[in-house]
N, C-alpha and C. Protein backbone atom coordinates (compact mmCIF):
# COMPACT_ATOMS: atom_id res chain seq x y z
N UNK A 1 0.79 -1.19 0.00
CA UNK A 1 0.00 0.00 0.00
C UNK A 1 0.85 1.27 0.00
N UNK A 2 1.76 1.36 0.92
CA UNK A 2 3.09 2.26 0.69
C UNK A 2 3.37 2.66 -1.03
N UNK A 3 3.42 1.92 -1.63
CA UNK A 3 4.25 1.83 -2.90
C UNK A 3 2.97 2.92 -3.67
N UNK A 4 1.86 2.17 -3.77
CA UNK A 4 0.62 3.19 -4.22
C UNK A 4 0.77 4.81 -4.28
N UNK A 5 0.64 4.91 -2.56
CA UNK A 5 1.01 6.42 -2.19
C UNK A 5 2.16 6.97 -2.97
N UNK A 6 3.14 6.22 -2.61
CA UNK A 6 4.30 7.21 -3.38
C UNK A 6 4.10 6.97 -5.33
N UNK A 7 3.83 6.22 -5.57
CA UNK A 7 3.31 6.31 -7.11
C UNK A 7 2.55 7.62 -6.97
N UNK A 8 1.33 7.70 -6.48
CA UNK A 8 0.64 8.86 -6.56
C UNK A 8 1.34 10.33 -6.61
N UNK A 9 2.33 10.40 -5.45
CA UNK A 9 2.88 11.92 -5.00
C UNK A 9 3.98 11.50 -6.25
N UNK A 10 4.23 11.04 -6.86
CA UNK A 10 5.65 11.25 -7.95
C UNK A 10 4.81 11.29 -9.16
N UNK A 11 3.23 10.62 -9.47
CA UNK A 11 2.70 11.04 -10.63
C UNK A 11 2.43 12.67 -10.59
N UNK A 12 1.45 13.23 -9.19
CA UNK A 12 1.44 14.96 -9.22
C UNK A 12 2.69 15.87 -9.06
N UNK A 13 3.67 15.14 -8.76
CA UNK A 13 4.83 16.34 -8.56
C UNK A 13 5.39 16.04 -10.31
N UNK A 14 5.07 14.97 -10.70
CA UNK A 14 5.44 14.86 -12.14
C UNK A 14 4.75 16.11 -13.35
N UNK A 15 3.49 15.97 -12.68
CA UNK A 15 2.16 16.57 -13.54
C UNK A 15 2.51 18.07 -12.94
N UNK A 16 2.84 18.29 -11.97
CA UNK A 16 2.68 19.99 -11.78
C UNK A 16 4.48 20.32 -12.34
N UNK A 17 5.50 19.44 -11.81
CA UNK A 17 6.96 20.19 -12.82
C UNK A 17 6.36 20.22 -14.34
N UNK A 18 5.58 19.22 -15.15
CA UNK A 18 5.31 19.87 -16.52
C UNK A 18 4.81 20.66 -16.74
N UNK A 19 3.58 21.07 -16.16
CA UNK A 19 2.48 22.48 -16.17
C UNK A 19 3.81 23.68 -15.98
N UNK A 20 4.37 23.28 -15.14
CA UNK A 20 5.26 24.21 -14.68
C UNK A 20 6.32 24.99 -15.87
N UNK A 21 6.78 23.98 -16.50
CA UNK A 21 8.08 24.42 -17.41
C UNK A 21 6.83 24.63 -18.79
N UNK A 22 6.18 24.16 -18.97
CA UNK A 22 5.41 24.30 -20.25
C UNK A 22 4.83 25.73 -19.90
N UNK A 23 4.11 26.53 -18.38
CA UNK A 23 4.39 28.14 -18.46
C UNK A 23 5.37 29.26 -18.73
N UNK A 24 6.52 28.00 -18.00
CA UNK A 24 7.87 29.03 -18.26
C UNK A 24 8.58 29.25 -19.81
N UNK A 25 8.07 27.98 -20.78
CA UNK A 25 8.26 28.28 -22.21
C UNK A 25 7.24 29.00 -22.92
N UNK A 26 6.26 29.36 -22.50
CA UNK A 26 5.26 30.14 -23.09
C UNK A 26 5.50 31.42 -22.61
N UNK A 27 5.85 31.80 -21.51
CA UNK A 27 6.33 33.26 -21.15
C UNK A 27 7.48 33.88 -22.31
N UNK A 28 8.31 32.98 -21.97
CA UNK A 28 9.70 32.79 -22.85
C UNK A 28 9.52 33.07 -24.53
N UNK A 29 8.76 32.57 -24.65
CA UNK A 29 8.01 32.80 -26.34
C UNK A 29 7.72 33.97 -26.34
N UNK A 30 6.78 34.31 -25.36
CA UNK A 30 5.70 35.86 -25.26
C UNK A 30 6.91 36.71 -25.26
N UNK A 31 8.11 36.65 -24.37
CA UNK A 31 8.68 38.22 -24.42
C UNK A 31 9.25 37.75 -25.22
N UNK A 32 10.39 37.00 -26.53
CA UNK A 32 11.23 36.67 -27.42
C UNK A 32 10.20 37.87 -28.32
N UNK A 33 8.80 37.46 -28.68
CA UNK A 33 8.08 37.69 -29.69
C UNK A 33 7.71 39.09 -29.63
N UNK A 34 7.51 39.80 -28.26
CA UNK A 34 7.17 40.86 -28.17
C UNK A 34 8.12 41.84 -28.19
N UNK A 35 9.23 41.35 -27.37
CA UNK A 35 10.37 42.39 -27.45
C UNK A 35 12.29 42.13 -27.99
N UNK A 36 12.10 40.97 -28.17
CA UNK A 36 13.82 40.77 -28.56
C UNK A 36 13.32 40.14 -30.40
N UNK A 37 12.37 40.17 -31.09
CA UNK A 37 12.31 40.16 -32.41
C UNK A 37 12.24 41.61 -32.84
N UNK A 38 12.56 41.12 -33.68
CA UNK A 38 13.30 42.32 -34.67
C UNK A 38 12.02 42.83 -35.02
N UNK A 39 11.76 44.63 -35.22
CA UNK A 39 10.77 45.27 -35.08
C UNK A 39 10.53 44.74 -36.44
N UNK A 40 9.28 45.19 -37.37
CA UNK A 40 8.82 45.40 -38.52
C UNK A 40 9.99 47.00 -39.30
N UNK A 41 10.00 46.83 -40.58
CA UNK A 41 10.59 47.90 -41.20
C UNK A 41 10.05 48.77 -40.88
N UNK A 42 10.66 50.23 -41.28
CA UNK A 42 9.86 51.02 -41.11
C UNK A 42 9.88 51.23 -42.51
N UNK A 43 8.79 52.14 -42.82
CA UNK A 43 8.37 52.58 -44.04
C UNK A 43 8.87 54.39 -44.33
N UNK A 44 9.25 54.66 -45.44
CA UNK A 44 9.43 56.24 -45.93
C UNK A 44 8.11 57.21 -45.91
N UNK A 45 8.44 58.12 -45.37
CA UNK A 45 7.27 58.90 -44.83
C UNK A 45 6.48 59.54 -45.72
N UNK A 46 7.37 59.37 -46.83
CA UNK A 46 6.53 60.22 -48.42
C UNK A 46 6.00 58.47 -49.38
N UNK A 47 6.15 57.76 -48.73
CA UNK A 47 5.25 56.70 -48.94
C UNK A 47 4.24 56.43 -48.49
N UNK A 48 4.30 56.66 -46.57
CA UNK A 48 3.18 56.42 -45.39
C UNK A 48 2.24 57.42 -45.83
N UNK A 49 2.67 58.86 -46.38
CA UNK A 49 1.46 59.90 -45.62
C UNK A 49 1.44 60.78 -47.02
N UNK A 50 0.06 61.24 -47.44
CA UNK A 50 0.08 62.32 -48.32
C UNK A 50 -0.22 63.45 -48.57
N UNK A 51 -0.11 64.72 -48.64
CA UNK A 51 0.52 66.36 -48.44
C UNK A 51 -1.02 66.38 -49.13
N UNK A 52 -2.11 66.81 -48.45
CA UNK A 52 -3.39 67.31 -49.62
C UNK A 52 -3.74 68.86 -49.17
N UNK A 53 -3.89 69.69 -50.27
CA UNK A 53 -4.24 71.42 -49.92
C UNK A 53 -3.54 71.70 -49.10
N UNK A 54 -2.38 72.04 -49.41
CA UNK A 54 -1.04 72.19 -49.16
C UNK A 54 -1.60 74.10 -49.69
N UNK A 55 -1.87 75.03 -48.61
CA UNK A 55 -1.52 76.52 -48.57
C UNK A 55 -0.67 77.39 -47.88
N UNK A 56 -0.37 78.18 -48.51
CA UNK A 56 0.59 79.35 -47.39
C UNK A 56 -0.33 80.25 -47.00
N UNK A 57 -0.64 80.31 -46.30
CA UNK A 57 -1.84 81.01 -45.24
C UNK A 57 -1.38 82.65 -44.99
N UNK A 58 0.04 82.58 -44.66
CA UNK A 58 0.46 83.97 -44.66
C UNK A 58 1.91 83.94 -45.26
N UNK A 59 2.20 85.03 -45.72
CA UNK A 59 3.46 84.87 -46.31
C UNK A 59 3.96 86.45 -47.07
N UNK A 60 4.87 86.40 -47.95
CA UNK A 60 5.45 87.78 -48.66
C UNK A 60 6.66 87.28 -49.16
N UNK A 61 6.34 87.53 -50.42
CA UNK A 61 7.11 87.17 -52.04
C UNK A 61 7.98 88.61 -52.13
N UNK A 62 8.86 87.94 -52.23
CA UNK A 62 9.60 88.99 -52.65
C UNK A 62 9.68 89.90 -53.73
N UNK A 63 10.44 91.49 -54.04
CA UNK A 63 10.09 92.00 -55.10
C UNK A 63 10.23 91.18 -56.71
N UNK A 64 11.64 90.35 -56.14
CA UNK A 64 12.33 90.45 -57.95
C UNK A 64 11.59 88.84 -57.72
N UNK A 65 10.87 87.52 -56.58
CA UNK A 65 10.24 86.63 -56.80
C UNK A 65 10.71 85.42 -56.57
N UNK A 66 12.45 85.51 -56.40
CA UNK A 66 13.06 84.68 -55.91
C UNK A 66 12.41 83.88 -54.57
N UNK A 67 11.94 84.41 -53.69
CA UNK A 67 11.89 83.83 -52.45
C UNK A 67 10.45 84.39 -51.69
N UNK A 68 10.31 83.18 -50.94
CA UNK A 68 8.88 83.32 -50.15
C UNK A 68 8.90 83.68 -48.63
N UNK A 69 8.88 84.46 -48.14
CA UNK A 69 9.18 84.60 -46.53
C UNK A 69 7.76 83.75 -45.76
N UNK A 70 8.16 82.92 -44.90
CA UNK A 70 6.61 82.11 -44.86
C UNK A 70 6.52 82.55 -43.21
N UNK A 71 5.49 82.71 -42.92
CA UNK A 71 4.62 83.01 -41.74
C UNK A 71 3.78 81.97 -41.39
N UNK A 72 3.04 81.27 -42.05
CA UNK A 72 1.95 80.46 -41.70
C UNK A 72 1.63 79.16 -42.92
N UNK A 73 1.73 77.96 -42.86
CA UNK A 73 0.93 77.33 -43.97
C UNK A 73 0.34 76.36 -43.30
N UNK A 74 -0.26 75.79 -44.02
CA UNK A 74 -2.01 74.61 -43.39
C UNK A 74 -1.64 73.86 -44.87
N UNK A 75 -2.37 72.50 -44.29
CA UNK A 75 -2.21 71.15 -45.58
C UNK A 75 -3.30 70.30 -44.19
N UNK A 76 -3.66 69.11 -45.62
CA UNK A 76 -4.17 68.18 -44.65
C UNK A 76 -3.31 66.94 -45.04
N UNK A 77 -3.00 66.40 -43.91
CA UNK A 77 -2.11 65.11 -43.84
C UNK A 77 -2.91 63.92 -43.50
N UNK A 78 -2.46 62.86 -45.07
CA UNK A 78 -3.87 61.22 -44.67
C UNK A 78 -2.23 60.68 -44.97
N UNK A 79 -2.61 59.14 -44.07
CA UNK A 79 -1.84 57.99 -43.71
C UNK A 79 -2.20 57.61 -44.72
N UNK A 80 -1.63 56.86 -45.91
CA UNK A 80 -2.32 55.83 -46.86
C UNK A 80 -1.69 54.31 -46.70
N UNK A 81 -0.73 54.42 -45.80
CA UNK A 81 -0.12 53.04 -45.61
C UNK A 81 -0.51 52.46 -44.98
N UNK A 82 -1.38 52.90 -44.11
CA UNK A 82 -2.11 52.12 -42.12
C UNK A 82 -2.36 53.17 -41.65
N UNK A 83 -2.65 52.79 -40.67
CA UNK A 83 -2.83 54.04 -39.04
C UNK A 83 -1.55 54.70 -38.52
N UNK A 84 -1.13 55.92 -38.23
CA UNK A 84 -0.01 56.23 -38.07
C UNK A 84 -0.73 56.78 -36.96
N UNK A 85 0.56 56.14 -35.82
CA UNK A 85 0.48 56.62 -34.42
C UNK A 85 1.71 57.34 -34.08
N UNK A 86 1.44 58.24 -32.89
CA UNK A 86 2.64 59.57 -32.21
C UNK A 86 2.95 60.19 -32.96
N UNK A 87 2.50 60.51 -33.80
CA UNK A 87 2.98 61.27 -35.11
C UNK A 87 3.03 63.38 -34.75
N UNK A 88 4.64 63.16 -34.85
CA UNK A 88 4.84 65.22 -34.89
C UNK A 88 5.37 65.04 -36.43
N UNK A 89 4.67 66.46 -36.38
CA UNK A 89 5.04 67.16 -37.75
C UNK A 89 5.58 68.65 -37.56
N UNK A 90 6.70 68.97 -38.44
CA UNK A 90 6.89 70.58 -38.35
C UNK A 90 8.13 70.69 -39.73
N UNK A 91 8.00 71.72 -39.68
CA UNK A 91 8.84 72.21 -41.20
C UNK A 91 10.25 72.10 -40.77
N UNK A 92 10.87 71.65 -41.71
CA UNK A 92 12.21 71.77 -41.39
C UNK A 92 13.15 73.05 -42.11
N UNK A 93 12.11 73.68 -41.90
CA UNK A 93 12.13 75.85 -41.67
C UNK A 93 12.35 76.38 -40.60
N UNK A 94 11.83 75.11 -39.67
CA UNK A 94 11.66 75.54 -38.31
C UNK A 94 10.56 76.12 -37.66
N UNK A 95 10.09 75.14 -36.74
CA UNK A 95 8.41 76.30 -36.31
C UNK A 95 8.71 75.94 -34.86
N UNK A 96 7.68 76.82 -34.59
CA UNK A 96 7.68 77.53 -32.54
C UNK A 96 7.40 76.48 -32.01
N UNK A 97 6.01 75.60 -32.38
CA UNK A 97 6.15 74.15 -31.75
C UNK A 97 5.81 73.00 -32.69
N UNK A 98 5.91 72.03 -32.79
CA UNK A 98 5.55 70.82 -34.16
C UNK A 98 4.37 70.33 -33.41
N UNK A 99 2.92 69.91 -34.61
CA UNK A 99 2.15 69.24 -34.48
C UNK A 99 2.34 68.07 -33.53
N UNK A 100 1.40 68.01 -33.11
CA UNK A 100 1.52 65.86 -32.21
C UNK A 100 -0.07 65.57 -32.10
N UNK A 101 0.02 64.48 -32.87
CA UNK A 101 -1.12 63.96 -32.50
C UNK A 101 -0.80 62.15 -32.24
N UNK A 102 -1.62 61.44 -31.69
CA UNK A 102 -1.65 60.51 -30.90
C UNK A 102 -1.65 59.46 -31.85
N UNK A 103 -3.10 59.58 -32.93
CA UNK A 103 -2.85 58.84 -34.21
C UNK A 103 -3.83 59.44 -34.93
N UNK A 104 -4.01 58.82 -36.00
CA UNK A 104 -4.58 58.89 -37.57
C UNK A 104 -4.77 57.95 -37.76
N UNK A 105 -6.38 57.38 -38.07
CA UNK A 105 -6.29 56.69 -39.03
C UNK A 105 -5.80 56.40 -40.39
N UNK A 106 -6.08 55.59 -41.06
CA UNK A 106 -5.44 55.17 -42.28
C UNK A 106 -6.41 55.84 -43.41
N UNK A 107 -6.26 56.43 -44.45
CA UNK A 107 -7.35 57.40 -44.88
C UNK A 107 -7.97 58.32 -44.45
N UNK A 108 -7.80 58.69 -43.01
CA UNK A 108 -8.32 60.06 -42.49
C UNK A 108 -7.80 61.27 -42.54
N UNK A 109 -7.78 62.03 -43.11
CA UNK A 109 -7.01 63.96 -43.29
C UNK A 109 -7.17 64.24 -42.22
N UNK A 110 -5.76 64.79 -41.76
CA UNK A 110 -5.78 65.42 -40.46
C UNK A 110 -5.41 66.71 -40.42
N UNK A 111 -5.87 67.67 -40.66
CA UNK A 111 -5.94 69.45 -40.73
C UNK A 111 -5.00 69.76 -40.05
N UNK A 112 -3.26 70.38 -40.41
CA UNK A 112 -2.04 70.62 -39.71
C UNK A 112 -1.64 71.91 -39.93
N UNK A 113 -2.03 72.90 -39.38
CA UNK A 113 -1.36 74.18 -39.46
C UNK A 113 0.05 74.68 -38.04
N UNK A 114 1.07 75.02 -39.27
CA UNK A 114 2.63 75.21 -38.81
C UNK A 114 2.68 76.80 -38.73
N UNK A 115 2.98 77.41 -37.54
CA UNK A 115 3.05 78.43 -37.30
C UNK A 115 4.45 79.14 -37.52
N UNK A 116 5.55 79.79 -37.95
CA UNK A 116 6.62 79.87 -38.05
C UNK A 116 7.07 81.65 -36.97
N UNK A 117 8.33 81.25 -36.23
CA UNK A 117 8.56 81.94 -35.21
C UNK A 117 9.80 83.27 -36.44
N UNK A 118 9.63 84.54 -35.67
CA UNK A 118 10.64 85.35 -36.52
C UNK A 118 12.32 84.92 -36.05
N UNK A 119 13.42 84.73 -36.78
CA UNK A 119 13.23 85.35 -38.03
C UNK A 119 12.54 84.12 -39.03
N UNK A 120 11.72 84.69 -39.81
CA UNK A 120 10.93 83.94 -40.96
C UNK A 120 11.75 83.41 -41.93
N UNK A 121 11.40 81.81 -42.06
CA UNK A 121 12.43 81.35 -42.86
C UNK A 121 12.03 82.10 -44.36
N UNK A 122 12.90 81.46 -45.64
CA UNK A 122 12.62 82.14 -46.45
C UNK A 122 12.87 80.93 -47.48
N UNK A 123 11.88 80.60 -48.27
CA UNK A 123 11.75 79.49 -49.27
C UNK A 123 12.98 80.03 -50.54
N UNK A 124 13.60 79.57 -51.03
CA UNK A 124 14.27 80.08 -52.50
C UNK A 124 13.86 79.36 -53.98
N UNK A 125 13.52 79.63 -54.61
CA UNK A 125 12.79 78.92 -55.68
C UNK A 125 14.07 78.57 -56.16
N UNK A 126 13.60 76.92 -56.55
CA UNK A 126 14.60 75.76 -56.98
C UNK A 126 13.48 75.26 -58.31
N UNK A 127 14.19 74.25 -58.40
CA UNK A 127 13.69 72.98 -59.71
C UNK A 127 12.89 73.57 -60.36
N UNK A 128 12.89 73.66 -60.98
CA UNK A 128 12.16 74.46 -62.52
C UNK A 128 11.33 75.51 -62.28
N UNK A 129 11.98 76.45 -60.83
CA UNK A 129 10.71 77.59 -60.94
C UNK A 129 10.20 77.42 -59.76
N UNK A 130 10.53 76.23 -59.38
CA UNK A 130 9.50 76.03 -58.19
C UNK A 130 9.95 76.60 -56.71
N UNK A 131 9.15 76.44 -55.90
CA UNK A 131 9.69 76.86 -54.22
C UNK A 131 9.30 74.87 -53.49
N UNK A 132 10.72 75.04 -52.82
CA UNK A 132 10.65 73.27 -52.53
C UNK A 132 9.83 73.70 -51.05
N UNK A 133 9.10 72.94 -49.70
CA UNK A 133 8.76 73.50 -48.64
C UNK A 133 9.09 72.02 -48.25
N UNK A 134 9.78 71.64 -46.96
CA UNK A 134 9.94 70.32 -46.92
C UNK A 134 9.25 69.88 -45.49
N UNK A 135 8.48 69.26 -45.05
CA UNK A 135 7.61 68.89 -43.95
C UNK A 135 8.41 67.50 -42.83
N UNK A 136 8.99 67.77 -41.93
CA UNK A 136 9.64 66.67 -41.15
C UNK A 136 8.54 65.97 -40.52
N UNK A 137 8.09 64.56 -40.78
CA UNK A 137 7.00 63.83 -40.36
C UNK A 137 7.34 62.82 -39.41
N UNK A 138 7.76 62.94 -37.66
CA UNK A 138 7.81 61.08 -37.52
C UNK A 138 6.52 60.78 -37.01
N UNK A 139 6.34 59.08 -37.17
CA UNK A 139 5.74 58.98 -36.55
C UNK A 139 6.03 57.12 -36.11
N UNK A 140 5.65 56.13 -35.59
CA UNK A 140 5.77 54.43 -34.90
C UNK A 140 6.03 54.00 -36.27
N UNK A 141 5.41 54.24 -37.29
CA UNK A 141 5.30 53.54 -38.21
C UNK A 141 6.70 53.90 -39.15
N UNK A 142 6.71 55.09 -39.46
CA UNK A 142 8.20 55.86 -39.94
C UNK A 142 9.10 56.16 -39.98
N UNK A 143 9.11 56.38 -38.80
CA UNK A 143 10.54 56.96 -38.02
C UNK A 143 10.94 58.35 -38.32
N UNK A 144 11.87 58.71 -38.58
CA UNK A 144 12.08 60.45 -38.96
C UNK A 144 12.20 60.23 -40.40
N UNK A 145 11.29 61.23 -41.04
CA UNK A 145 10.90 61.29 -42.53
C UNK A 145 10.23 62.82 -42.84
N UNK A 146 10.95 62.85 -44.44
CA UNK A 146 10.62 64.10 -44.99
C UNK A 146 9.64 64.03 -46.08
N UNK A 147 8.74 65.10 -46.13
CA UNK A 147 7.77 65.16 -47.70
C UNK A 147 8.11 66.76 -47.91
N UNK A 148 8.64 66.99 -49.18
CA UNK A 148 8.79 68.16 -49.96
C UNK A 148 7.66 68.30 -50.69
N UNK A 149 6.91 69.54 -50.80
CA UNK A 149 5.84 69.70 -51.35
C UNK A 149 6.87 71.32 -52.20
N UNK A 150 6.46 71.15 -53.48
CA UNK A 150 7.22 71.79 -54.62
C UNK A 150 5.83 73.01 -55.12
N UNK A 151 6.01 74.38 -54.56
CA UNK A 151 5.05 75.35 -55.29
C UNK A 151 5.30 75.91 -55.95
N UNK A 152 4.48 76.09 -57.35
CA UNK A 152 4.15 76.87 -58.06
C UNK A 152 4.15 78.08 -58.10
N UNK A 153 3.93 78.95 -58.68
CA UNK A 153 3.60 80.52 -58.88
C UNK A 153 2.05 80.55 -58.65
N UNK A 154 1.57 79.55 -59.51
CA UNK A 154 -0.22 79.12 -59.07
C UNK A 154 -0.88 79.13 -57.81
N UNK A 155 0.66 78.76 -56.79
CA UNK A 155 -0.08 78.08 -55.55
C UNK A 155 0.18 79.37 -54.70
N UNK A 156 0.94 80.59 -55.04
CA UNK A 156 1.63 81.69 -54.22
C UNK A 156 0.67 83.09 -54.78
């Protein structure tokens, strides 16, 4: 009858060390997978996100036309790659403080007006005429990324 008993206590100490190590490899999985694998790429920010009604809100062209002194411009910014989360935005003109928002959906316009502190940067017309304005975008999905939006005489 002895022999029984101890069969018994060496079958449950058997059955609870497996429960046991079969948690400790599932933990083991969970953080490998969550935090020591290698993130996802990130994606280029003039791929993730796209520049729509892109205006200079305030501004002053110079006499001879060369250059734009910018004060103020507004655009609406949509994710087309996914949802872009933590996402700041600000000119790399330099502004007083950069956009932040938390996220965006994927297809949603998000209305971004950049306020610019004096002295006022000053755009110089490049590539065929144009004035380049370049927008510094990060955001989880991106990382630090630029979109140049190229104006016209049309758009000034």
């Amino acid at each position: 009858m002895k022999k029984k008993k101890k069969t018994r206590k060496t079958k449950r100490t058997l059955v609870v060390l497996t429960s046991l190590l079969v948690f400790i490899v599932i933990i083991i999985v969970g953080v490998y997978q969550t935090q020591l694998a290698p993130p996802p790429p990130k994606v280029p920010a003039d791929e993730y996100f796209v520049v729509l009604n892109f205006a200079l809100e305030d501004y002053e062209l110079s006499k001879d036309g060369e250059y734009v002194k910018v004060y103020l411009v507004s655009f609406n910014l949509k994710p087309v790659g996914g949802d872009a989360h933590d996402v700041i935005i600000k000119s790399l003109a330099g502004t007083q403080q950069p956009e932040e928002f938390p996220s965006i959906g994927k297809g949603v316009s998000q209305f971004v007006e950049l306020e610019f502190p004096s002295p006022y940067p000053k755009i110089v017309r490049k590539n065929a005429g144009r004035f380049p304005f370049s927008i510094e975008i990060y955001s989880r999905e991106t990382g630090d990324g630029t979109i140049t939006v190229y104006l016209d005489d049309q758009l000034i």
